[in-house]
PDB file of N, CA and C in Angstrom:
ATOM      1  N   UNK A   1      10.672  12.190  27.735  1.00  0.00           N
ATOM      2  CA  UNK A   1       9.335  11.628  27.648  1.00  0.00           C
ATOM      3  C   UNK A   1       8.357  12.589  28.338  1.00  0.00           C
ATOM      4  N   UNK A   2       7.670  12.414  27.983  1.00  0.00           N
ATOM      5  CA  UNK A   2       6.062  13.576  27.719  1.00  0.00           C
ATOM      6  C   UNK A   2       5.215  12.761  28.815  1.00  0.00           C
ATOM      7  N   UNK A   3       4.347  14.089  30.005  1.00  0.00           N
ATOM      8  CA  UNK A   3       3.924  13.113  31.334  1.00  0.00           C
ATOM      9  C   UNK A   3       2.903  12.693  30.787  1.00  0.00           C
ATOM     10  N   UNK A   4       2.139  12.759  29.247  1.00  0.00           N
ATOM     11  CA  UNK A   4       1.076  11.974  28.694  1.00  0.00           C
ATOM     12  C   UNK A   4       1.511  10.857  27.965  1.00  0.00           C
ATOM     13  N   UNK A   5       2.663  10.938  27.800  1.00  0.00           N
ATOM     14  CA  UNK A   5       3.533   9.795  27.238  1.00  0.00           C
ATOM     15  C   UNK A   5       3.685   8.685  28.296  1.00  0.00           C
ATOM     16  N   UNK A   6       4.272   9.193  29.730  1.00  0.00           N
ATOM     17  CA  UNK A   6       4.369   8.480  31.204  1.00  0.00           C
ATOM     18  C   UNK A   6       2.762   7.464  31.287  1.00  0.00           C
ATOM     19  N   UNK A   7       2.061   8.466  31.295  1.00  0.00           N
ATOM     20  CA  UNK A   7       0.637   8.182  31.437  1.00  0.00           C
ATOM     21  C   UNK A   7       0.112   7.088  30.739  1.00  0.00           C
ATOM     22  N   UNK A   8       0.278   7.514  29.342  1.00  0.00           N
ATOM     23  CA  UNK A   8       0.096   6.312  28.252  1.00  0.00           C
ATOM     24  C   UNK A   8       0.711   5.245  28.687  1.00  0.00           C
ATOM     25  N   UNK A   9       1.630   5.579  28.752  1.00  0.00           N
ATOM     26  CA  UNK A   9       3.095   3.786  28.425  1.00  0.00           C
ATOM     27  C   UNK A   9       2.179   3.269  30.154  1.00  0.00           C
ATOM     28  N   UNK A  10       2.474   3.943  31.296  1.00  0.00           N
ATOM     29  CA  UNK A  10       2.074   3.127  32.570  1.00  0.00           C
ATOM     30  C   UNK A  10       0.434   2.500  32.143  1.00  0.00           C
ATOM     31  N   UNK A  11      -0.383   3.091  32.042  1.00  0.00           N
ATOM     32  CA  UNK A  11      -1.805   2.628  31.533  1.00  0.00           C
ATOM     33  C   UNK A  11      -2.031   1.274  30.895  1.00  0.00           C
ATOM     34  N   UNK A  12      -0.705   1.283  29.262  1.00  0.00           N
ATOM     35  CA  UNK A  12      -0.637   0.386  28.256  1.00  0.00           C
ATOM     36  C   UNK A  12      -0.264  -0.853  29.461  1.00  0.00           C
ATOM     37  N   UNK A  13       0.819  -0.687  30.085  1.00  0.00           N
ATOM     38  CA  UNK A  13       1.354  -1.368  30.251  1.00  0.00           C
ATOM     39  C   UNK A  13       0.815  -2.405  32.227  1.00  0.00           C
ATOM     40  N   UNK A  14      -0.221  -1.673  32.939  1.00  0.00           N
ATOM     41  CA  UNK A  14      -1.398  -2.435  33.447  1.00  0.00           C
ATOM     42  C   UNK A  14      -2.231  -2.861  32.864  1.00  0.00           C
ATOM     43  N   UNK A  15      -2.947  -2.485  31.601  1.00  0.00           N
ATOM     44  CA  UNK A  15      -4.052  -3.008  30.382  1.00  0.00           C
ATOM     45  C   UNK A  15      -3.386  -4.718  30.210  1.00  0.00           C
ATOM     46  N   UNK A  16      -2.219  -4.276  29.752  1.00  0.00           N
ATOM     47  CA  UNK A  16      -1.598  -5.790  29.069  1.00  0.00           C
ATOM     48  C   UNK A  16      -1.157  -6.623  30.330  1.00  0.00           C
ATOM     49  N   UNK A  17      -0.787  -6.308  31.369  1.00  0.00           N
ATOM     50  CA  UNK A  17      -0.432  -6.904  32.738  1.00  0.00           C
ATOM     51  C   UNK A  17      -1.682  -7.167  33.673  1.00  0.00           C
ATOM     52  N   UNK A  18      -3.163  -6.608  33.120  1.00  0.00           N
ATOM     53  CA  UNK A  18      -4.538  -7.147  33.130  1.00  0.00           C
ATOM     54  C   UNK A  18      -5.052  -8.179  32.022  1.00  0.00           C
ATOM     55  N   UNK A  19      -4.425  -8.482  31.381  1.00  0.00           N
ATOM     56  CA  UNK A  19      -5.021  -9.516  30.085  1.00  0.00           C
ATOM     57  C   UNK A  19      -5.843  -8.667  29.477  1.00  0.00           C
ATOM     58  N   UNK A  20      -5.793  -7.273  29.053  1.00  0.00           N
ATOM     59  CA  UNK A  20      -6.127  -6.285  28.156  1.00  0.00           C
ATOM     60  C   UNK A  20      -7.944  -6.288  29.155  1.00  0.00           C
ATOM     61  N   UNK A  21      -7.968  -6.407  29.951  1.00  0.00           N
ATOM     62  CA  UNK A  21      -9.098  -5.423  30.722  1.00  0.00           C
ATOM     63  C   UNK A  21      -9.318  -4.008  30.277  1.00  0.00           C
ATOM     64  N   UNK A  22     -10.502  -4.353  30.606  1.00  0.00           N
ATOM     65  CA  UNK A  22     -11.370  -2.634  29.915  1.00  0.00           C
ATOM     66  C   UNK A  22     -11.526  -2.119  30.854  1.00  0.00           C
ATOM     67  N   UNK A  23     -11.014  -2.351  32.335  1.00  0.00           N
ATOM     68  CA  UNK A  23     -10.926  -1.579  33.795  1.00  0.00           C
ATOM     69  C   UNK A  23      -9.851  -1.190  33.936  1.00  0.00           C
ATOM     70  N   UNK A  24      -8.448  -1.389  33.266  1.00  0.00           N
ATOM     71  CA  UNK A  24      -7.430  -0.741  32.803  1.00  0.00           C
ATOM     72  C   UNK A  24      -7.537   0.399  31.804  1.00  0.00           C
ATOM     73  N   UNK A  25      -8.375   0.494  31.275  1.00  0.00           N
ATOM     74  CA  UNK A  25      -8.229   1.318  30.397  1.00  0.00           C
ATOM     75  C   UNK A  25      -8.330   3.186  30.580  1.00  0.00           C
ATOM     76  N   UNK A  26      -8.277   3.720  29.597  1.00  0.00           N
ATOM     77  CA  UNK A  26      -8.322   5.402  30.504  1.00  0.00           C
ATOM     78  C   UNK A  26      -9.762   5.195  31.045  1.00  0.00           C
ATOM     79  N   UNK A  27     -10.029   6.141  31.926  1.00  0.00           N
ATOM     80  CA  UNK A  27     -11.200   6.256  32.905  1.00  0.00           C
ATOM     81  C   UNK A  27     -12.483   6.765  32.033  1.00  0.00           C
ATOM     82  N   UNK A  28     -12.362   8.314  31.403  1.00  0.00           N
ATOM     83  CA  UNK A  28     -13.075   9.154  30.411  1.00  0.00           C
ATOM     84  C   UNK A  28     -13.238   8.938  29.166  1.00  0.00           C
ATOM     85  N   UNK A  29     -14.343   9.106  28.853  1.00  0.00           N
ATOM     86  CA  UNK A  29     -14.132   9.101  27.110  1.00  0.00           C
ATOM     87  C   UNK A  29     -13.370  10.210  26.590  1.00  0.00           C
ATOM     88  N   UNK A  30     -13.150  11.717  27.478  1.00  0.00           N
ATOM     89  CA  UNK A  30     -11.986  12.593  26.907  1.00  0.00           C
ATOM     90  C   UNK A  30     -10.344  11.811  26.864  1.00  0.00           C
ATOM     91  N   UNK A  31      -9.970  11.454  27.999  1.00  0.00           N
ATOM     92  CA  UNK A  31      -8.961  10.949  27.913  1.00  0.00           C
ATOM     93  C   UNK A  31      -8.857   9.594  27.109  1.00  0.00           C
ATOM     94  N   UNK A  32      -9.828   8.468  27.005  1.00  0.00           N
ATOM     95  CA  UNK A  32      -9.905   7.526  25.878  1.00  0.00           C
ATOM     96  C   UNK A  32      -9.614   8.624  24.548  1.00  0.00           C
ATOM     97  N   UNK A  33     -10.476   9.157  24.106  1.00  0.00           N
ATOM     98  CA  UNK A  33     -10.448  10.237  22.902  1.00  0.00           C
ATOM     99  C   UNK A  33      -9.198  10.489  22.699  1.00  0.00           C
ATOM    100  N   UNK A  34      -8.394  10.767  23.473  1.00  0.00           N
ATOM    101  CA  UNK A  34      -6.407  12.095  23.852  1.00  0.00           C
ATOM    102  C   UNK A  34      -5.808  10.514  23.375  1.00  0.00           C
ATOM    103  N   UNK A  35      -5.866   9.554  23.626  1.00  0.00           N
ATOM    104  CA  UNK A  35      -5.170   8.033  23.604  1.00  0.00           C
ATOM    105  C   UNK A  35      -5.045   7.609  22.338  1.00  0.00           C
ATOM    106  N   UNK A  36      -6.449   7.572  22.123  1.00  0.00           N
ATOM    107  CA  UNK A  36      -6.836   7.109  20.477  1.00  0.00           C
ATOM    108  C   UNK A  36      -6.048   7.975  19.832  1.00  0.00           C
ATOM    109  N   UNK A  37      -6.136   9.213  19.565  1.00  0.00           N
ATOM    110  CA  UNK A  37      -5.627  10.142  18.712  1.00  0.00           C
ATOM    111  C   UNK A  37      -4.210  10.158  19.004  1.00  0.00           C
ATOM    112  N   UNK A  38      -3.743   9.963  20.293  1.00  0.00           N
ATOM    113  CA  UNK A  38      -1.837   9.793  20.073  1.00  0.00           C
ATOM    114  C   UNK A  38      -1.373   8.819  19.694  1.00  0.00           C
ATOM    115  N   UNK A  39      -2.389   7.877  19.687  1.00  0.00           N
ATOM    116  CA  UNK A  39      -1.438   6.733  19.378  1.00  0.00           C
ATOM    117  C   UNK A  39      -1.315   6.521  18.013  1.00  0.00           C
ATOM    118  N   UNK A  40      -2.358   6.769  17.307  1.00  0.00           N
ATOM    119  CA  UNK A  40      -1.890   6.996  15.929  1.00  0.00           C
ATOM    120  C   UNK A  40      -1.680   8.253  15.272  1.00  0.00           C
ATOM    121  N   UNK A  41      -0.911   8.986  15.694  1.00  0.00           N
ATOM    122  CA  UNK A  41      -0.546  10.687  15.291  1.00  0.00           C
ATOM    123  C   UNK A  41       0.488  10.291  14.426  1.00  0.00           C
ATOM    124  N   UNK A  42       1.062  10.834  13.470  1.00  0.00           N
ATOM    125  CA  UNK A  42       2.249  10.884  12.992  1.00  0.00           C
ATOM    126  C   UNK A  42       3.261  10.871  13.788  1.00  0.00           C
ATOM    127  N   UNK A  43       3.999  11.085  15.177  1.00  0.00           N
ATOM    128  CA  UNK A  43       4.927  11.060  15.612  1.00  0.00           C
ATOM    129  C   UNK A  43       5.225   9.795  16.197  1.00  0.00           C
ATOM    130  N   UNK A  44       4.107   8.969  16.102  1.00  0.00           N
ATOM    131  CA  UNK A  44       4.104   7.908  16.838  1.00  0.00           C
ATOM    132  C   UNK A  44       4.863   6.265  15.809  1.00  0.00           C
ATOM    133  N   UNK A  45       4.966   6.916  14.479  1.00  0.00           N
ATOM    134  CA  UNK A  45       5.291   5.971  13.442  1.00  0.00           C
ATOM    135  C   UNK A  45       6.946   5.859  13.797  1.00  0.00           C
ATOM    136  N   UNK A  46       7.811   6.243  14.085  1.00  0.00           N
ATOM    137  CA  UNK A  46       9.338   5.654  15.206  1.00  0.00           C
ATOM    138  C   UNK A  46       8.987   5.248  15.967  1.00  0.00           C
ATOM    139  N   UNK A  47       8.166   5.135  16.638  1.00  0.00           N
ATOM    140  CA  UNK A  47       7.686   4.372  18.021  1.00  0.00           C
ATOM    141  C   UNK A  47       8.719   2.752  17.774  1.00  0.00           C
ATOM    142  N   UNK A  48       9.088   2.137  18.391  1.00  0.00           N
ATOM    143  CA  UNK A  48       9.503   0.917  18.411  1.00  0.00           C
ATOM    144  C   UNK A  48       8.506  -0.409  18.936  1.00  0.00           C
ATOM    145  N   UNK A  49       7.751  -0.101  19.554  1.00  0.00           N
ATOM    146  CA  UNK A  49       6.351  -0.672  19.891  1.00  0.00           C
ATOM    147  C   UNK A  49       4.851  -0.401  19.451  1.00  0.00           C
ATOM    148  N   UNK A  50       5.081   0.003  18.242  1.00  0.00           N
ATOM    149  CA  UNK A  50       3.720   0.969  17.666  1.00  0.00           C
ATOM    150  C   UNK A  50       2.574  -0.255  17.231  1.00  0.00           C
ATOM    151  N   UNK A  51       2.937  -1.025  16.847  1.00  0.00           N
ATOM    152  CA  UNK A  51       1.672  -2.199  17.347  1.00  0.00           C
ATOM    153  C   UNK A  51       0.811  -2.160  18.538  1.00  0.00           C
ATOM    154  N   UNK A  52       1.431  -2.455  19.671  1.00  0.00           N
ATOM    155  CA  UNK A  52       1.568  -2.143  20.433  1.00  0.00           C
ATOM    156  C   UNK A  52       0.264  -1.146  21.161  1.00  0.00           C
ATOM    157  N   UNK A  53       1.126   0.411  21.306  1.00  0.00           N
ATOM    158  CA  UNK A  53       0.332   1.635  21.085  1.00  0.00           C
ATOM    159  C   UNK A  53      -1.057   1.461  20.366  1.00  0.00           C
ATOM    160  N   UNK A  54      -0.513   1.439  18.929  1.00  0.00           N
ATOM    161  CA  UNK A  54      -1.948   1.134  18.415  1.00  0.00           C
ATOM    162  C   UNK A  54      -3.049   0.384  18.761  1.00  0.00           C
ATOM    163  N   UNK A  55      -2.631  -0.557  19.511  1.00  0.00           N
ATOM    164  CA  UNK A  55      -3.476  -2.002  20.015  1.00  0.00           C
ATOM    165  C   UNK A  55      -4.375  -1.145  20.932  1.00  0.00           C
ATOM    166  N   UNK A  56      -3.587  -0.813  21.993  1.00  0.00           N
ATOM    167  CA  UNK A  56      -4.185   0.407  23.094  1.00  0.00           C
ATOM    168  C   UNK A  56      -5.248   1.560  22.870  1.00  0.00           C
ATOM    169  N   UNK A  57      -4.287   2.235  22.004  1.00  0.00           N
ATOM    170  CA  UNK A  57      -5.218   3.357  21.646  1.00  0.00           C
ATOM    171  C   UNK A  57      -6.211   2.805  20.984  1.00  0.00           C
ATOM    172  N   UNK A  58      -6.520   1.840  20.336  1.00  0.00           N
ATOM    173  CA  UNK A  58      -7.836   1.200  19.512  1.00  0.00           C
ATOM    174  C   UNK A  58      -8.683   0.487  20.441  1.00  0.00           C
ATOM    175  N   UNK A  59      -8.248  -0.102  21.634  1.00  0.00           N
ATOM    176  CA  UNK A  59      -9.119  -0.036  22.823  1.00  0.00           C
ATOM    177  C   UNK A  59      -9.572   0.657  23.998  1.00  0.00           C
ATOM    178  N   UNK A  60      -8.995   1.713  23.771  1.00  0.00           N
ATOM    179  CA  UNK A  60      -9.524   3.142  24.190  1.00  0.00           C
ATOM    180  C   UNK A  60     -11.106   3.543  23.529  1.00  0.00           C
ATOM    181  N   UNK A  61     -10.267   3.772  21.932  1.00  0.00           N
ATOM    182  CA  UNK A  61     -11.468   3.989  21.288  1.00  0.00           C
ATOM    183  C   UNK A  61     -12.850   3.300  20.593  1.00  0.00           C
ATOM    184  N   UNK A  62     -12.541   1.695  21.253  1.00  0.00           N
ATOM    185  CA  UNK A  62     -13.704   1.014  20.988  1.00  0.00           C
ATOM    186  C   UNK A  62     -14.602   0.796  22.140  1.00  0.00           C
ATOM    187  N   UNK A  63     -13.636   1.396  23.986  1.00  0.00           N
ATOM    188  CA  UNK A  63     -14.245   1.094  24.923  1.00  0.00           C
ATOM    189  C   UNK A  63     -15.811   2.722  25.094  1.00  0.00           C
ATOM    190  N   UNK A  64     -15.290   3.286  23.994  1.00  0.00           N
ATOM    191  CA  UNK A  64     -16.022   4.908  23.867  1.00  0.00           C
ATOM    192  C   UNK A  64     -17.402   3.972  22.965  1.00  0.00           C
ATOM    193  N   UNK A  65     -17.362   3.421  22.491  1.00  0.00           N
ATOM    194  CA  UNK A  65     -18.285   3.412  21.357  1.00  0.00           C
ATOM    195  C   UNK A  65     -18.214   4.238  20.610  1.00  0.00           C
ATOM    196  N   UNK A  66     -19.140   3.420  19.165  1.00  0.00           N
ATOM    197  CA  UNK A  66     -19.291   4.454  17.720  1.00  0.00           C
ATOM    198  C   UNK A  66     -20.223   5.757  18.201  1.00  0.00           C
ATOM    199  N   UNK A  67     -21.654   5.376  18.547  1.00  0.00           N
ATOM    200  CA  UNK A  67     -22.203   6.423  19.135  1.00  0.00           C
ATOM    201  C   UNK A  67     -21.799   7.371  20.151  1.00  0.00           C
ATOM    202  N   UNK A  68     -21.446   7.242  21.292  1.00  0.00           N
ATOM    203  CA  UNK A  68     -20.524   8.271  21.901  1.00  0.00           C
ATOM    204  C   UNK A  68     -19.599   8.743  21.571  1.00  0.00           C
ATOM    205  N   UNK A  69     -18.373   8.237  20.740  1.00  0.00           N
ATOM    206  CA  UNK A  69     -17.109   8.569  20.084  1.00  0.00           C
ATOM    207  C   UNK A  69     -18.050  10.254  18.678  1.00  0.00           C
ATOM    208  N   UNK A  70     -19.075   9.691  18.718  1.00  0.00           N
ATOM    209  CA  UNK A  70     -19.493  10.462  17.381  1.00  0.00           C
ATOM    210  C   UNK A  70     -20.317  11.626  18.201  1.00  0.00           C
ATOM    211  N   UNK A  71     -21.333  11.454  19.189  1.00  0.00           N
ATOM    212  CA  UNK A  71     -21.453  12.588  20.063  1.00  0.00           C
ATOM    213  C   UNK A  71     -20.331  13.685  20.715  1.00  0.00           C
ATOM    214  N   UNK A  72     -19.132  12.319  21.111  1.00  0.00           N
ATOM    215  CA  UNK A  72     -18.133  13.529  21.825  1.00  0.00           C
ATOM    216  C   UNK A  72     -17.938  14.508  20.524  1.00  0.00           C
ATOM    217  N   UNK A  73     -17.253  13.771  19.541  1.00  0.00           N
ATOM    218  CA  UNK A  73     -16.851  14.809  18.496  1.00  0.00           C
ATOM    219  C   UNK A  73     -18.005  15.920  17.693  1.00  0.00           C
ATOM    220  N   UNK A  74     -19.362  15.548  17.885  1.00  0.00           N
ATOM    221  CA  UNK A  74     -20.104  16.794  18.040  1.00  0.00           C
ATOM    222  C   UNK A  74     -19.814  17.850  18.752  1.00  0.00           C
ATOM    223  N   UNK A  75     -19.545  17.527  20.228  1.00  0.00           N
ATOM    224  CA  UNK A  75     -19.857  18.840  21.046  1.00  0.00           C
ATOM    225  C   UNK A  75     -18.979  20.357  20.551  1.00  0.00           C
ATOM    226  N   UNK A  76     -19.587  21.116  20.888  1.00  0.00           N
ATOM    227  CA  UNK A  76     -18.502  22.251  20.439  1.00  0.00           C
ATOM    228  C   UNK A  76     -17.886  22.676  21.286  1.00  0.00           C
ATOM    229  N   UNK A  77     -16.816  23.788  21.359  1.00  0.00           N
ATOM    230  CA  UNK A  77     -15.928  24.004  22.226  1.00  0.00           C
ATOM    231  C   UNK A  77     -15.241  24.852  21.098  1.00  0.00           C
ATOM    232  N   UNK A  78     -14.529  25.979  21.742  1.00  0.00           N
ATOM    233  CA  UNK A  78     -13.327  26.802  20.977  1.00  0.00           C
ATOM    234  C   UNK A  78     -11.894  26.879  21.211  1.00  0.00           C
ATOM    235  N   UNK A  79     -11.655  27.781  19.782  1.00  0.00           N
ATOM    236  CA  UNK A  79     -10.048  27.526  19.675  1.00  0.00           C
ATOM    237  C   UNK A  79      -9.056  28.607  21.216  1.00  0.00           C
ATOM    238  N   UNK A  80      -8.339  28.043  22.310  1.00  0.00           N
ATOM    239  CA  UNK A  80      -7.538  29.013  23.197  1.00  0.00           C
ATOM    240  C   UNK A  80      -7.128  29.601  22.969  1.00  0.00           C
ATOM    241  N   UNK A  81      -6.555  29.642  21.145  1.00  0.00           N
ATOM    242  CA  UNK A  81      -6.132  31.443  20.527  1.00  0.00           C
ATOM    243  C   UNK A  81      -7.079  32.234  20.380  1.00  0.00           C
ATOM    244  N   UNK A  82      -7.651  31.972  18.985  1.00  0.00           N
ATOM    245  CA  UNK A  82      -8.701  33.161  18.822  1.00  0.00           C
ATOM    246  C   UNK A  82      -9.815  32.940  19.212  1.00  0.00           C
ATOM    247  N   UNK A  83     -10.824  32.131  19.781  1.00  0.00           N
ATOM    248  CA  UNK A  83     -12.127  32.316  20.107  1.00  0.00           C
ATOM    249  C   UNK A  83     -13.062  31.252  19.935  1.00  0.00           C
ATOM    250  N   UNK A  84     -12.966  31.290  18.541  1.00  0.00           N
ATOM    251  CA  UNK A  84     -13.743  31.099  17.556  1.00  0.00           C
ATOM    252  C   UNK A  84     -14.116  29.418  18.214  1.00  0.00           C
ATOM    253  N   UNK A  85     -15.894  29.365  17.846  1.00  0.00           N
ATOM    254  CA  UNK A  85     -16.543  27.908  18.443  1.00  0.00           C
ATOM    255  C   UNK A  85     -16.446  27.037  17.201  1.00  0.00           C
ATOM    256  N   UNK A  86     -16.188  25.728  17.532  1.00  0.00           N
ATOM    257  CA  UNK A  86     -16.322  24.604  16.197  1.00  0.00           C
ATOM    258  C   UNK A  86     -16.500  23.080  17.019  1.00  0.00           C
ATOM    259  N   UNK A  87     -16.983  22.062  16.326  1.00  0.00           N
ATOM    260  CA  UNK A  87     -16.803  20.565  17.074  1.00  0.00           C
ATOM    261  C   UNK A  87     -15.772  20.396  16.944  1.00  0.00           C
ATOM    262  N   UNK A  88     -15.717  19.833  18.248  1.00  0.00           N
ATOM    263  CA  UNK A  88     -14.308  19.246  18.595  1.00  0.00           C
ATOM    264  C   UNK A  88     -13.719  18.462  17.552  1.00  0.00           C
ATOM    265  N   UNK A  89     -14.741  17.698  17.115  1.00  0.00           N
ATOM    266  CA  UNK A  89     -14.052  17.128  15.070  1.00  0.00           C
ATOM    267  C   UNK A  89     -12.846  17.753  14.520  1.00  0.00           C
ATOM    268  N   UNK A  90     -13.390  18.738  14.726  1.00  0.00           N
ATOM    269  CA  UNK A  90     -12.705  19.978  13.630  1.00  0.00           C
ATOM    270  C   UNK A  90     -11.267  20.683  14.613  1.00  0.00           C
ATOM    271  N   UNK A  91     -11.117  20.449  15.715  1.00  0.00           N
ATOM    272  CA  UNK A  91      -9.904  21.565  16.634  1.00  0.00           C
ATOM    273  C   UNK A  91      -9.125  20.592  16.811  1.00  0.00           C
ATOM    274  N   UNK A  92      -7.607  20.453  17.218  1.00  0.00           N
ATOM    275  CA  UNK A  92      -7.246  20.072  17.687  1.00  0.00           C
ATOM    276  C   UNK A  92      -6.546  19.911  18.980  1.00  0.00           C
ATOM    277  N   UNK A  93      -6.019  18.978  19.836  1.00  0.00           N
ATOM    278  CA  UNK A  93      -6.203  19.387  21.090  1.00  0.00           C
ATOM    279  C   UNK A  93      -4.464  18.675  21.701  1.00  0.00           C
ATOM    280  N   UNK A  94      -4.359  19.309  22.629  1.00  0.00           N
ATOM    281  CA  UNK A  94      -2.491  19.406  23.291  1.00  0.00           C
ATOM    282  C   UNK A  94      -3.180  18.289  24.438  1.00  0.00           C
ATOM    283  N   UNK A  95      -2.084  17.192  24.308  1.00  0.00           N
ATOM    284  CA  UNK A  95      -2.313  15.908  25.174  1.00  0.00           C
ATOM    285  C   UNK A  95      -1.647  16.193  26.647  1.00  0.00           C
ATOM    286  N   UNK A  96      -1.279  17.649  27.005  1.00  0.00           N
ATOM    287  CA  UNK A  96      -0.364  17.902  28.381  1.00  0.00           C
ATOM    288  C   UNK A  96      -1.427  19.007  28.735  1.00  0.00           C
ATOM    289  N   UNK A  97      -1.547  20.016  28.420  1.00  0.00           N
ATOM    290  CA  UNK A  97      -2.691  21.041  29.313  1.00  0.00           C
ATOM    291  C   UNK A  97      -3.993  20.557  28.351  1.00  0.00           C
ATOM    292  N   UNK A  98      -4.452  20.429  27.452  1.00  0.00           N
ATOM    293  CA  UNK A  98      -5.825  20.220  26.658  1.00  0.00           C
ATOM    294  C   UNK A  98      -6.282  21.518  26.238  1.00  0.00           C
ATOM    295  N   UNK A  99      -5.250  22.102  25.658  1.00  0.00           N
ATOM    296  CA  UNK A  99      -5.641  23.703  25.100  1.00  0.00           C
ATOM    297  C   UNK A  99      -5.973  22.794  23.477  1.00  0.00           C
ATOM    298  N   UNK A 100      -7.277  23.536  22.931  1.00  0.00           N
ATOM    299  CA  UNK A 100      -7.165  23.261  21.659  1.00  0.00           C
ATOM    300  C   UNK A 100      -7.181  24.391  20.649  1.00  0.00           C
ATOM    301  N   UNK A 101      -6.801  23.921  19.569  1.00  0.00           N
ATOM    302  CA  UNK A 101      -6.415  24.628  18.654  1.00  0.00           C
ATOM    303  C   UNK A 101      -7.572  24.852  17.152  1.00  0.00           C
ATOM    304  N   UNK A 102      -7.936  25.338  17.017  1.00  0.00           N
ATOM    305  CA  UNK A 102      -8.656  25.214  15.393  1.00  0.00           C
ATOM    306  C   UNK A 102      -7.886  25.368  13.923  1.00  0.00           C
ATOM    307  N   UNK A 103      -8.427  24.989  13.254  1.00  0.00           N
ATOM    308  CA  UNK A 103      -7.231  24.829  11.483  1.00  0.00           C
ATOM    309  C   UNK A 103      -6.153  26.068  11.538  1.00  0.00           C
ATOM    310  N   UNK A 104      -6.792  27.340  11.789  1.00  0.00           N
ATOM    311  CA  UNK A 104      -6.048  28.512  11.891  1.00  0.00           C
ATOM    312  C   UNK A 104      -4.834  28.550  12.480  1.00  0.00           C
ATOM    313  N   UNK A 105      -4.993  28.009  13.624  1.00  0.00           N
ATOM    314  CA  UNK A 105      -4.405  28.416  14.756  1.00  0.00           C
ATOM    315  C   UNK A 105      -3.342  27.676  15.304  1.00  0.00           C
ATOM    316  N   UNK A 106      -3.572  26.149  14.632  1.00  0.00           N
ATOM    317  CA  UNK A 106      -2.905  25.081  14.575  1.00  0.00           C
ATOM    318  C   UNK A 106      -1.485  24.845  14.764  1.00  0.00           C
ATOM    319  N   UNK A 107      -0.844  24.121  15.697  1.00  0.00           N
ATOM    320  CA  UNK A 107       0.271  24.196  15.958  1.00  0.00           C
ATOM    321  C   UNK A 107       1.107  22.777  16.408  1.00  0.00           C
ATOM    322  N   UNK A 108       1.997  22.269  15.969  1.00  0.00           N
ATOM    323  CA  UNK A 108       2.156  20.965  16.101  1.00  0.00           C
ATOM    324  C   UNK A 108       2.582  21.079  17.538  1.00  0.00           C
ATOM    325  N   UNK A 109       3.207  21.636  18.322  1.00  0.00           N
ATOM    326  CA  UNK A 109       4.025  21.880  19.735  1.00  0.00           C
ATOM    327  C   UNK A 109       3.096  22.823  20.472  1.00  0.00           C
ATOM    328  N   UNK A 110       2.539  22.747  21.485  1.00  0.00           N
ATOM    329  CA  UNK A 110       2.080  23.731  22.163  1.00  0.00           C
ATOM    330  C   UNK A 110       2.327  24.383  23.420  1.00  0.00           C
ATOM    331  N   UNK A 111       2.472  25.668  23.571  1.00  0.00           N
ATOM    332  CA  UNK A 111       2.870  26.175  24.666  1.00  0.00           C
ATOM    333  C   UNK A 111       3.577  25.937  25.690  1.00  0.00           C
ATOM    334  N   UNK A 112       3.134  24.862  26.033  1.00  0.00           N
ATOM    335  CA  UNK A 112       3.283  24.140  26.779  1.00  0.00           C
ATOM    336  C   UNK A 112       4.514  22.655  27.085  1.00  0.00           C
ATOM    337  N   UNK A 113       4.608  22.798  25.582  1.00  0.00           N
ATOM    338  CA  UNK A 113       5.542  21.798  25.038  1.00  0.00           C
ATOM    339  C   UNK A 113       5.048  20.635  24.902  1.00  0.00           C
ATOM    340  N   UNK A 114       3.394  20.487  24.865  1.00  0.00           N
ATOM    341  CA  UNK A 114       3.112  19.358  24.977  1.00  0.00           C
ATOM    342  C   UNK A 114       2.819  19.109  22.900  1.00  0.00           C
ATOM    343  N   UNK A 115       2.475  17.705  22.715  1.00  0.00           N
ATOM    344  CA  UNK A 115       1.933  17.243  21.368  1.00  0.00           C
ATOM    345  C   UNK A 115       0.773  17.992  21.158  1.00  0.00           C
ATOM    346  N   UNK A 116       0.268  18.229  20.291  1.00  0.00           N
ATOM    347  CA  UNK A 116      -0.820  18.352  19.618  1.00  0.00           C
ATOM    348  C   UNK A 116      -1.492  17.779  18.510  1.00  0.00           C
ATOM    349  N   UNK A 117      -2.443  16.911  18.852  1.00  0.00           N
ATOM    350  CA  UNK A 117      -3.071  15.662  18.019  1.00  0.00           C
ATOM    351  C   UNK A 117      -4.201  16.180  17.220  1.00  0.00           C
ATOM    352  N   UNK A 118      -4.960  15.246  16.476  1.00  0.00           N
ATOM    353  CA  UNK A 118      -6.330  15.366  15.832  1.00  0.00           C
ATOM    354  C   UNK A 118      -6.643  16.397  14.655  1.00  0.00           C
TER     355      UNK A 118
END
């Protein structure tokens, strides 16, 4: 298990041991953002609790709002391989260091060994 995986599951699992409190929830709208996007990634469909997950990560991303959720993914920022600037929309990003990646560069495993979502 993955220490953003640790992170997740302990988080999920004060949220629901709060009666799904929104003071449980991740702190940031970056880390709300990293939540939302793992919990419904493709790797997450074996999950055995993926209801669950999903439930979470969808109150992550409703505690962001539509308008902020849509600003964050404006901002720009570049890819840690080659350079190159794009919105965060468009890169994707490793849920263990937060190196992101752009279409190019893209890598399901990163460096690091962590996931890479979005």
């Amino acid at each position: 298990m993955t220490k953003f995986q640790k992170r997740f599951n302990a988080k999920m699992k004060e949220w629901y041991d709060s009666d799904k409190s929104i003071t449980n929830l991740f702190t940031t709208e970056y880390q709300r953002m990293l939540a939302y996007l793992w919990a419904f990634s493709e790797a997450r469909k074996s999950e055995e609790n993926i209801s669950e997950i999903k439930e979470f990560g969808s109150a992550n991303r409703k505690a962001i709002g539509d308008s902020n959720y849509d600003n964050l993914l404006r901002t720009r920022d570049y890819c840690c391989r080659c350079g190159e600037t794009y919105r965060l929309e468009n890169l994707s990003i490793c849920v263990e260091c937060d190196n992101l990646f752009c279409y190019r560069c893209n890598r399901r495993i990163c460096g690091c060994s962590g996931e890479v979502v979005g």
